[in-house]
N, C-alpha and C. Protein backbone atom coordinates (compact mmCIF):
# COMPACT_ATOMS: atom_id res chain seq x y z
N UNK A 1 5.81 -23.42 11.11
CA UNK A 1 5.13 -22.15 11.11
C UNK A 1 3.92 -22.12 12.03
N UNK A 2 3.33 -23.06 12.01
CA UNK A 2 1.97 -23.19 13.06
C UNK A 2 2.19 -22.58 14.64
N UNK A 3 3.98 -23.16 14.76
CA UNK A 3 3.72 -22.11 16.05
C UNK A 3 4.56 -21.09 16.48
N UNK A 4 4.60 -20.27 15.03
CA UNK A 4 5.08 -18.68 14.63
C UNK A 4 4.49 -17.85 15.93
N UNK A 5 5.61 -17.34 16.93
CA UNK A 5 4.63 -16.25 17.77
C UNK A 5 4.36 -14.94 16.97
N UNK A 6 4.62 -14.56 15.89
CA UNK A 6 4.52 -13.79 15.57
C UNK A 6 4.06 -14.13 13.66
N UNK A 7 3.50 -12.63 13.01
CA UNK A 7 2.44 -12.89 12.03
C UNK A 7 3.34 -13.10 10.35
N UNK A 8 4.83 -12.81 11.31
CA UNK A 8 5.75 -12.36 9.73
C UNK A 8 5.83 -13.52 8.81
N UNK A 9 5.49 -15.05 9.51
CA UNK A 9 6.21 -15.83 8.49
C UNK A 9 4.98 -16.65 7.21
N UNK A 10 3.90 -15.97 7.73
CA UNK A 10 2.56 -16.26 7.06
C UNK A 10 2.44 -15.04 5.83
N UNK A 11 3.17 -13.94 6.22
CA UNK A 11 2.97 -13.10 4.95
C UNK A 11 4.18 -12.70 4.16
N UNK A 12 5.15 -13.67 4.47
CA UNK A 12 6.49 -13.46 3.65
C UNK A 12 6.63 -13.17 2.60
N UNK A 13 5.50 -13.26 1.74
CA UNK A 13 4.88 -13.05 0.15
C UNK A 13 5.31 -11.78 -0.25
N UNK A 14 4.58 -10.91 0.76
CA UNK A 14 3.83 -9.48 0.69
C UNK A 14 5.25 -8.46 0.92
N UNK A 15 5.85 -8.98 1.34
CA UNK A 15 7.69 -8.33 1.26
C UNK A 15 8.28 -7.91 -0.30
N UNK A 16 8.36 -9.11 -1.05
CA UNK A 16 8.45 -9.66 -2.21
C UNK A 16 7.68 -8.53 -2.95
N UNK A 17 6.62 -8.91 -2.67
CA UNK A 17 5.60 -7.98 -3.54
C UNK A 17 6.16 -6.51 -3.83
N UNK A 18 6.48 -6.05 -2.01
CA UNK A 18 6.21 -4.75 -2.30
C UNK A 18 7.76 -4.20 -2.98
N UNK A 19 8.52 -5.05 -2.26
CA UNK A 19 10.19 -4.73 -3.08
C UNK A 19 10.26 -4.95 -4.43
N UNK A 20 9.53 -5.65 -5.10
CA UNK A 20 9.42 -5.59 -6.39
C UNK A 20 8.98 -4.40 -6.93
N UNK A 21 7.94 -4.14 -6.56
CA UNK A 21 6.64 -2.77 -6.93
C UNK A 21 7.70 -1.76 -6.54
N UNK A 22 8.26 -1.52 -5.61
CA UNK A 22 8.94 -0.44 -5.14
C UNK A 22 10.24 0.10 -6.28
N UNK A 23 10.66 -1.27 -6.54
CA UNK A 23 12.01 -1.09 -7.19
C UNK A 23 11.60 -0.33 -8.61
N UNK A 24 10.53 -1.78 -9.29
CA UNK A 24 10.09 -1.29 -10.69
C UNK A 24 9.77 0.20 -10.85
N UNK A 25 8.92 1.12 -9.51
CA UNK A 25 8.62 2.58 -9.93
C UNK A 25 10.09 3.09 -9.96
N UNK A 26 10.68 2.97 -9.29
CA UNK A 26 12.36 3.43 -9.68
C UNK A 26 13.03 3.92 -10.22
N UNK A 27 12.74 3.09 -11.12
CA UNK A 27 13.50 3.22 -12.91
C UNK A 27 12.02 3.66 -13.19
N UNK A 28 11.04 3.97 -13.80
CA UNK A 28 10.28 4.91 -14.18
C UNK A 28 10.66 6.25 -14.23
N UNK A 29 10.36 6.73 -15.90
CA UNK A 29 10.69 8.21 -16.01
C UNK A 29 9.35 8.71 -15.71
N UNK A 30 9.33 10.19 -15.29
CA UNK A 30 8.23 10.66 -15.43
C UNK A 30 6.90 10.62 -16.31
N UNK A 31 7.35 10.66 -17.63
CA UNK A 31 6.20 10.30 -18.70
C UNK A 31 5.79 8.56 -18.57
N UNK A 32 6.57 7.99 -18.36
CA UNK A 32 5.93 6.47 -17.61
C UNK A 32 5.28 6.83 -16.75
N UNK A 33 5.47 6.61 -15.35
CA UNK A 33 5.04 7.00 -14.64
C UNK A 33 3.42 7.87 -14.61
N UNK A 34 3.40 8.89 -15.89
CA UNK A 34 2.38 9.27 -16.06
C UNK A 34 0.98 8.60 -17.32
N UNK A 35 1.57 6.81 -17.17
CA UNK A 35 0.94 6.46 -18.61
C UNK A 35 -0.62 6.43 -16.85
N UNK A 36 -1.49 5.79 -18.38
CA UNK A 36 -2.81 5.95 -17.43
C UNK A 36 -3.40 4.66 -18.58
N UNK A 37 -4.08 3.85 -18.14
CA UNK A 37 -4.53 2.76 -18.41
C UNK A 37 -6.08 2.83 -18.81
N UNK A 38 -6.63 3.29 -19.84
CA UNK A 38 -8.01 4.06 -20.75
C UNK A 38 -8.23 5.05 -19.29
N UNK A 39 -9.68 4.94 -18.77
CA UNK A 39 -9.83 5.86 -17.56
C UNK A 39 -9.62 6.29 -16.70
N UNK A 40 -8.69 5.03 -16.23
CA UNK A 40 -7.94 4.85 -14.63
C UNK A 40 -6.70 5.90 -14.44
N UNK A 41 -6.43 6.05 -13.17
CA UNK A 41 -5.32 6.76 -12.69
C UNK A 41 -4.02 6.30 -13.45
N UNK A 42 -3.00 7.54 -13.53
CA UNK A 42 -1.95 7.39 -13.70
C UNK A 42 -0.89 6.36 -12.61
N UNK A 43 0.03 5.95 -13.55
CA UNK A 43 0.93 4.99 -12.59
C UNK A 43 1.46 5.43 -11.28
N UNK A 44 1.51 6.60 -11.31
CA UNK A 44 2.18 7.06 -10.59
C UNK A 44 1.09 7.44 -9.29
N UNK A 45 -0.61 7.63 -9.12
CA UNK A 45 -1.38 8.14 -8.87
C UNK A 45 -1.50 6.38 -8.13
N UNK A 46 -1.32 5.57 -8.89
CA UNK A 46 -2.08 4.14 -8.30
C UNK A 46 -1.16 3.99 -7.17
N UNK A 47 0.27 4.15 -7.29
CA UNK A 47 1.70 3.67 -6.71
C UNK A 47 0.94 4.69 -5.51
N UNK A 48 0.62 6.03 -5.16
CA UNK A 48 0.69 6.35 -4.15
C UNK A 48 -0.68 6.43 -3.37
N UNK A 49 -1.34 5.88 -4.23
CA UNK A 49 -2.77 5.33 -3.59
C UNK A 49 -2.54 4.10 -2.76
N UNK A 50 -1.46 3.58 -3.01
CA UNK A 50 -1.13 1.99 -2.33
C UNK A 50 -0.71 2.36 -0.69
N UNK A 51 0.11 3.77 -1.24
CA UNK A 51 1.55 3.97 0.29
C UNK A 51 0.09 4.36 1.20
N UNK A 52 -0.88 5.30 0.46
CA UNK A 52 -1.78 6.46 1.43
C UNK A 52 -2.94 5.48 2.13
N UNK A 53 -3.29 4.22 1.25
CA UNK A 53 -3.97 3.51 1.93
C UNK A 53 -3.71 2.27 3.15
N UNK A 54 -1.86 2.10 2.77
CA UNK A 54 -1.30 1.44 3.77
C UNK A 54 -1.26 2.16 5.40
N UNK A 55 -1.23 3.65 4.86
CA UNK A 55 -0.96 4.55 6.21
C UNK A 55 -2.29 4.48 6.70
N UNK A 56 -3.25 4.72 6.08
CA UNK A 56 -4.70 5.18 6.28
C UNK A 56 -4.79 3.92 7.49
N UNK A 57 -4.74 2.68 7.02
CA UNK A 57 -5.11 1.55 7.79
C UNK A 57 -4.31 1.11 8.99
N UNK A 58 -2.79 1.21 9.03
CA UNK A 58 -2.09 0.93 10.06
C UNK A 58 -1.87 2.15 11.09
N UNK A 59 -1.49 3.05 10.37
CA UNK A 59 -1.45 4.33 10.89
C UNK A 59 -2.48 5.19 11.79
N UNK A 60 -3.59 5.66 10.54
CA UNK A 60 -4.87 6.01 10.84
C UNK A 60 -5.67 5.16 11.96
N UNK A 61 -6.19 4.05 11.73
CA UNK A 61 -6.68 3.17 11.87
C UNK A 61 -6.30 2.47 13.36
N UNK A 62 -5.11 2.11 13.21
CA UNK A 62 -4.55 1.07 14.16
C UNK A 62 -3.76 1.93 14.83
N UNK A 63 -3.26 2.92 14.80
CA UNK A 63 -2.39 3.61 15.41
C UNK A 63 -0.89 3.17 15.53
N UNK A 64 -0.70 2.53 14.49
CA UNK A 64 1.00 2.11 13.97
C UNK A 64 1.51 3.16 13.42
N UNK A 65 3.09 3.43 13.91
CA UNK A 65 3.94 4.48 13.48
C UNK A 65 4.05 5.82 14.17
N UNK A 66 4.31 6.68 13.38
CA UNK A 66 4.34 8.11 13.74
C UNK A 66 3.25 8.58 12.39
N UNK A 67 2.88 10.47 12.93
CA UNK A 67 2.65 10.92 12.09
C UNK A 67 3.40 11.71 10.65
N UNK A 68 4.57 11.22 10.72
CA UNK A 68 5.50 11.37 9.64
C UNK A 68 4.91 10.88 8.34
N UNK A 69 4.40 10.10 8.60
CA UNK A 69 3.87 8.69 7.45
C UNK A 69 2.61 9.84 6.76
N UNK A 70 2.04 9.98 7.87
CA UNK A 70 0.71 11.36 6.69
C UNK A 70 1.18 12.09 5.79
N UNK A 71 2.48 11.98 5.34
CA UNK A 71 2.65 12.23 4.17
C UNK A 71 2.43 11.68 3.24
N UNK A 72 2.63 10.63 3.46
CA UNK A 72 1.84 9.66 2.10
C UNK A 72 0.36 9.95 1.62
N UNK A 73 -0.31 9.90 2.89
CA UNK A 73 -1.99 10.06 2.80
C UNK A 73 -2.44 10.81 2.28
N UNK A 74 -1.66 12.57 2.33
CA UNK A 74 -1.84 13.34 1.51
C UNK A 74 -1.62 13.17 -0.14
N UNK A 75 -0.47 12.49 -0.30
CA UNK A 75 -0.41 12.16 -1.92
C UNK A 75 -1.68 11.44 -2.46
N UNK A 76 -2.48 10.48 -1.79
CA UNK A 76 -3.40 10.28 -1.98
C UNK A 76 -5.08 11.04 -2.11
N UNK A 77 -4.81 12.43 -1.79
CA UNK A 77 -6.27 12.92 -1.34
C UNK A 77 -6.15 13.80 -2.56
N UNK A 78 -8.01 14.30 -2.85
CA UNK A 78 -8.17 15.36 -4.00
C UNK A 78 -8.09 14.44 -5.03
N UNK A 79 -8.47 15.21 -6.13
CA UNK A 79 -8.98 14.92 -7.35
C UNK A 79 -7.58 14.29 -8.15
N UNK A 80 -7.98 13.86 -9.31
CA UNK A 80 -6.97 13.52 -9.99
C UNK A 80 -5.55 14.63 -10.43
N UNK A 81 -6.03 15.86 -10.69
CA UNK A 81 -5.30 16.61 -10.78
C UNK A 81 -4.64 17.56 -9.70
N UNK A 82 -5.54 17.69 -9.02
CA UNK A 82 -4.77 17.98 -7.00
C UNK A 82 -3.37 17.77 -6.46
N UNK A 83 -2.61 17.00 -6.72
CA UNK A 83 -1.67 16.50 -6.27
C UNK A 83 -0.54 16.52 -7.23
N UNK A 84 1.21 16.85 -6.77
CA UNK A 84 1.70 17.04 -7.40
C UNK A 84 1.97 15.21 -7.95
N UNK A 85 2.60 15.05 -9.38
CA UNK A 85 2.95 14.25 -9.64
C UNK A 85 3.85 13.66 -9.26
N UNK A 86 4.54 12.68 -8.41
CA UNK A 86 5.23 11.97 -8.00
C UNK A 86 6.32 11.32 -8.63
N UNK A 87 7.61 11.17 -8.46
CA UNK A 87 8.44 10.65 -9.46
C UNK A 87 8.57 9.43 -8.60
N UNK A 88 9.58 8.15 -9.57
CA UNK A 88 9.55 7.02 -8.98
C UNK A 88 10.78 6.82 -7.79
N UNK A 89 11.41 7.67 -7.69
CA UNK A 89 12.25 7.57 -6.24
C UNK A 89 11.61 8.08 -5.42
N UNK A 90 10.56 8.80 -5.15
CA UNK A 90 9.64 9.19 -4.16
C UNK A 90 8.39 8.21 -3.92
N UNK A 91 8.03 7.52 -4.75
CA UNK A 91 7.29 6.25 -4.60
C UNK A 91 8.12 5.12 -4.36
N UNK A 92 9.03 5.53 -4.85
CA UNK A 92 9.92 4.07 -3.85
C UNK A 92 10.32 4.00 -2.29
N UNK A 93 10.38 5.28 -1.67
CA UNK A 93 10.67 5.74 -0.62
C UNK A 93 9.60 5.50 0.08
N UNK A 94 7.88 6.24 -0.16
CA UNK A 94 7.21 5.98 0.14
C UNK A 94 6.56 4.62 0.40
N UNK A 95 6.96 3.43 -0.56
CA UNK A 95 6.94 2.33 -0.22
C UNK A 95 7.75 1.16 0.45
N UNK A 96 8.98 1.80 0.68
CA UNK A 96 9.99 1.26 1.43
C UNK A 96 9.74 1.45 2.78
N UNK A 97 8.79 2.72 2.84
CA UNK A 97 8.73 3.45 4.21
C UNK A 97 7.54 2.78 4.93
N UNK A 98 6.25 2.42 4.02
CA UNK A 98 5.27 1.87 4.53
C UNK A 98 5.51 0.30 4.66
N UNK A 99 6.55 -0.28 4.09
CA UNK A 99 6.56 -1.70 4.20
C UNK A 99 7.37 -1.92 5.12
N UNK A 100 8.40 -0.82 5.69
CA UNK A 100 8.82 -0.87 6.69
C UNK A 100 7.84 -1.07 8.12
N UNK A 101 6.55 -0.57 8.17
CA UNK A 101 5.60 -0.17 8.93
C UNK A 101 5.01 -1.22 8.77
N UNK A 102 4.71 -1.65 7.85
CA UNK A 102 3.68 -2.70 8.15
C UNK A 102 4.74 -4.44 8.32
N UNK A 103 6.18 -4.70 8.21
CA UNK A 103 6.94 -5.87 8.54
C UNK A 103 7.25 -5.55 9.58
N UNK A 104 6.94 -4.60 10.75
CA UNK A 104 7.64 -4.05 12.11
C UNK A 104 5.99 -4.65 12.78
N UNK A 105 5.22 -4.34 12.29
CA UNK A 105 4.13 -4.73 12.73
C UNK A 105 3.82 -6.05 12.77
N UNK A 106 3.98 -7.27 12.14
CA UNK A 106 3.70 -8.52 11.26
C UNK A 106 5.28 -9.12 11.99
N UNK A 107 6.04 -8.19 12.62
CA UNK A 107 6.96 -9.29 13.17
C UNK A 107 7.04 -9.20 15.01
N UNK A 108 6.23 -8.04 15.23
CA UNK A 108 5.57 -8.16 16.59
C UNK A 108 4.26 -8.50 17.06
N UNK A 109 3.10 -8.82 15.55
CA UNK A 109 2.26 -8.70 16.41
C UNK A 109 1.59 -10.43 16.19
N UNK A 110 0.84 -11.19 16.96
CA UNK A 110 1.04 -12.38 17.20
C UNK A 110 -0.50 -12.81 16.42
N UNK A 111 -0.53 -14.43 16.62
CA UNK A 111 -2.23 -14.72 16.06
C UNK A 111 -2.82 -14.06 16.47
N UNK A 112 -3.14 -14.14 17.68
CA UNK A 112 -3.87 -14.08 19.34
C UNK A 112 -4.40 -12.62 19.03
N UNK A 113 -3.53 -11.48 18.49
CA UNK A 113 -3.49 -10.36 18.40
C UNK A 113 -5.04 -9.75 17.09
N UNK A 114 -4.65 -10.94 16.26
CA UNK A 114 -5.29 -10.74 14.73
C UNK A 114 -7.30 -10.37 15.17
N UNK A 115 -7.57 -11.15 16.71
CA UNK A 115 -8.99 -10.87 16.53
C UNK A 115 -9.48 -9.07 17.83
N UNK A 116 -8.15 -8.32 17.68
CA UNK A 116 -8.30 -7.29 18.45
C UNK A 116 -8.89 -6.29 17.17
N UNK A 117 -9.96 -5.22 17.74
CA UNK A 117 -11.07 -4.53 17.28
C UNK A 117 -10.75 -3.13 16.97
N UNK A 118 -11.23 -2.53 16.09
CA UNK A 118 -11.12 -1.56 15.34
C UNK A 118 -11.61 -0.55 14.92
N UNK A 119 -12.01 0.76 15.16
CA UNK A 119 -13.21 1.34 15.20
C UNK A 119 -12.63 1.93 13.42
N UNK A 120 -13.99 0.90 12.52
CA UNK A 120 -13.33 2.20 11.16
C UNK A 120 -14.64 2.92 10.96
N UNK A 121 -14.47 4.46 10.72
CA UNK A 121 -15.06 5.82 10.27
C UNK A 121 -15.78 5.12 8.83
N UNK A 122 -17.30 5.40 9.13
CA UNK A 122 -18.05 5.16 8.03
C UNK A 122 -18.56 6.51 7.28
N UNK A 123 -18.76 6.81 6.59
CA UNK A 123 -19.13 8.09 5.87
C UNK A 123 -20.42 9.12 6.55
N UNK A 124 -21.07 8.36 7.21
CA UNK A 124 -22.26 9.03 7.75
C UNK A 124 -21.78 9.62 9.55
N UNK A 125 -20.88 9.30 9.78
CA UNK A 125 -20.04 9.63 11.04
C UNK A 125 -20.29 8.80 11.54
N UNK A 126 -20.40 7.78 11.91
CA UNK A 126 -20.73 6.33 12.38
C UNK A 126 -19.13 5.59 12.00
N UNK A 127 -19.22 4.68 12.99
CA UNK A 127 -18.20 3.44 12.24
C UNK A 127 -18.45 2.16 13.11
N UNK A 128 -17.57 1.39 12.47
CA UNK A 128 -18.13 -0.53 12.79
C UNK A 128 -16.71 -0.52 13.11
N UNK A 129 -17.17 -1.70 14.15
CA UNK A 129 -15.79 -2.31 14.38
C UNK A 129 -15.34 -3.14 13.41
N UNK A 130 -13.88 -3.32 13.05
CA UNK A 130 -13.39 -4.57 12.48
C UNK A 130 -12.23 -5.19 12.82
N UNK A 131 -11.75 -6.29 12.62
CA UNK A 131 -10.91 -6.87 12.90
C UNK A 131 -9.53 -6.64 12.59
N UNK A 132 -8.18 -6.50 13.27
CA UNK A 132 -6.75 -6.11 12.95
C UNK A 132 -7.00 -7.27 11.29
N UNK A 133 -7.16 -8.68 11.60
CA UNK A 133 -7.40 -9.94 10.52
C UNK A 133 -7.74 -8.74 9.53
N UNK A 134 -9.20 -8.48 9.55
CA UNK A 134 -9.69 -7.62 8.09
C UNK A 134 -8.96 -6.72 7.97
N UNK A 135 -8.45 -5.71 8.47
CA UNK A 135 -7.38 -4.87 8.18
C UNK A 135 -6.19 -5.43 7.72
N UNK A 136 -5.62 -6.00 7.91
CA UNK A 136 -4.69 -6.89 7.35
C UNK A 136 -4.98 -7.26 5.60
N UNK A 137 -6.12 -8.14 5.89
CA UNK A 137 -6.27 -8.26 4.48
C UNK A 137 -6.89 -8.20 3.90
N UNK A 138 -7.78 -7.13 4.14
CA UNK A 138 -7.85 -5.79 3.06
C UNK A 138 -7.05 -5.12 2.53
N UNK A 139 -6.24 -4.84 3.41
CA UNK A 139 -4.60 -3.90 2.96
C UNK A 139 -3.78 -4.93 1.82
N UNK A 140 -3.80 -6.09 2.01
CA UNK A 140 -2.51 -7.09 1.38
C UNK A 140 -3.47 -7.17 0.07
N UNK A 141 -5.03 -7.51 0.15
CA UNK A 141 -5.62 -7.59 -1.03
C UNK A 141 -5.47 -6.52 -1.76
N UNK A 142 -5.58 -5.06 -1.12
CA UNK A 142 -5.77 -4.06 -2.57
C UNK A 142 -3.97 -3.62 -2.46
N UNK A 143 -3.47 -4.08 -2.13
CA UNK A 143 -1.64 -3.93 -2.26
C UNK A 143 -1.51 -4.59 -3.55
N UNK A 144 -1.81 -5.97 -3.89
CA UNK A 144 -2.42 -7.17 -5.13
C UNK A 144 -2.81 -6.67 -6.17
N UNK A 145 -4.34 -5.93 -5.65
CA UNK A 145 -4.67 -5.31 -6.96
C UNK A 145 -4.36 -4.25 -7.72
N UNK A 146 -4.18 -3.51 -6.67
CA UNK A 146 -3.34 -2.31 -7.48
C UNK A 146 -1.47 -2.61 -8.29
N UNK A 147 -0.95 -3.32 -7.62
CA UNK A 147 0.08 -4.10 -7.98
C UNK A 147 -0.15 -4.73 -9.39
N UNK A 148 -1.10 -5.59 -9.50
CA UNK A 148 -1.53 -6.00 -10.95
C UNK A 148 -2.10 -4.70 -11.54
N UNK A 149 -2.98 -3.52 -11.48
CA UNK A 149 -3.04 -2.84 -12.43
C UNK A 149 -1.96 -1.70 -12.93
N UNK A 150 -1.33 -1.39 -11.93
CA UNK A 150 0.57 -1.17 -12.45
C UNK A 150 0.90 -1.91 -13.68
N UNK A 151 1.33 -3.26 -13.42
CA UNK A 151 1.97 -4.46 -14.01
C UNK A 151 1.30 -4.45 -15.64
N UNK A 152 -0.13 -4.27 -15.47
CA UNK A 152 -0.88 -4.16 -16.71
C UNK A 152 -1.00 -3.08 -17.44
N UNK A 153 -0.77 -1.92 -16.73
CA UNK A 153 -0.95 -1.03 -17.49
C UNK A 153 0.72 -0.59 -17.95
N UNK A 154 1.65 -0.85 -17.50
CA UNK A 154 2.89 -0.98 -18.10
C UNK A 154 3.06 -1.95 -19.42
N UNK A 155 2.66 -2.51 -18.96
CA UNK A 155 2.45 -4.25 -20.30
C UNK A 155 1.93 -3.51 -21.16
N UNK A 156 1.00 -3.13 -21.19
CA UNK A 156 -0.11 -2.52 -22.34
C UNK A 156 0.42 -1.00 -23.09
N UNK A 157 1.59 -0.54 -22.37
CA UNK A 157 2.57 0.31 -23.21
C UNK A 157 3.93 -0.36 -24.29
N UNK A 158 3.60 -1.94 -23.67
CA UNK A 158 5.16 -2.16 -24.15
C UNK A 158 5.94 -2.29 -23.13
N UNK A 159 6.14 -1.70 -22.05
CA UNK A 159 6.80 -1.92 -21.16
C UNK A 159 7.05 -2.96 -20.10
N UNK A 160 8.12 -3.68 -19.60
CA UNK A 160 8.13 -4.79 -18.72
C UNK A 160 7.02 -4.37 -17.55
N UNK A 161 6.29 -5.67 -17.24
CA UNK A 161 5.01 -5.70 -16.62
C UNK A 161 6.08 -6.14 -15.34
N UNK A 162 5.48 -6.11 -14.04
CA UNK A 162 6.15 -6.74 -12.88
C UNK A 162 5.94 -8.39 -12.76
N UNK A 163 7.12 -8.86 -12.21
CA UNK A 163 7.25 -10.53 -11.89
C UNK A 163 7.70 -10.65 -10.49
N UNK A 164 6.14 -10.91 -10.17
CA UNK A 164 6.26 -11.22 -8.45
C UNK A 164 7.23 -12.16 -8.49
């Protein structure tokens, strides 16, 4: 692997991950889908917070893909109640679609590539550069966490939790 020209065989994990996550919303009925874990977002609200922040970063960000994908981003924006509720074949799609985007990326783009620069939008209209690296994994980290609070907040109904 050390001399992988390309980034796919270092995150082979993150495939796994998301085909798991993808499948499990699947089989979710709607009222699953709508459990909510004490304060936190609904399952279904976390699942497309994952797709909108994958786009936000490769998409937005890096300029990977088309603008087809801003569909996702929108499922993500507005208040909790803003957005229509999502069923789990549309979060599976949506995540089939972004993991498509981000293993097209990770199998063309090389080490060498990982320290190219990034202009991200800071709230005050300003932004910092960062690294494709931090974009990367930032994205794979909150892919993780939100992935575990799915997993937990299914568990905590009774329901099968996910097994990476």
């Amino acid at each position: 692997m050390p001399d992988s020209p390309t980034l796919a065989p270092f995150y082979r994990g993150w495939g796994r991950h998301q085909r798991t996550l993808s499948g499990a919303l699947a089989g979710l009925t709607a009222e699953q889908l709508a459990v909510r874990a004490d304060r936190y977002r609904a399952i279904w609200r976390i699942a497309a917070h994952i797709a909108g922040n994958e786009v936000y970063y490769f998409h937005t960000i890096m300029g990977e893909g088309d603008d087809s994908l801003l569909e996702f981003v929108a499922w993500d924006e507005g208040g909790v109640d803003d957005v229509l509720p999502r069923s789990g074949t549309e979060l599976e799609r949506a995540l089939t679609t972004t993991w498509a985007l981000i293993s097209g990326c990770l199998d063309r783009w090389t080490p060498v590539m990982l320290d190219d620069l990034f202009d991200l939008p800071r709230a005050d209209g300003s932004s910092v550069p960062v690294s494709r690296q931090w974009i990367v994994f930032r994205v794979l980290r909150h892919d993780i966490h939100h992935g575990g609070e799915i997993s937990l907040t299914l568990g905590g109904q009774g329901l099968p939790g996910l097994v990476f």
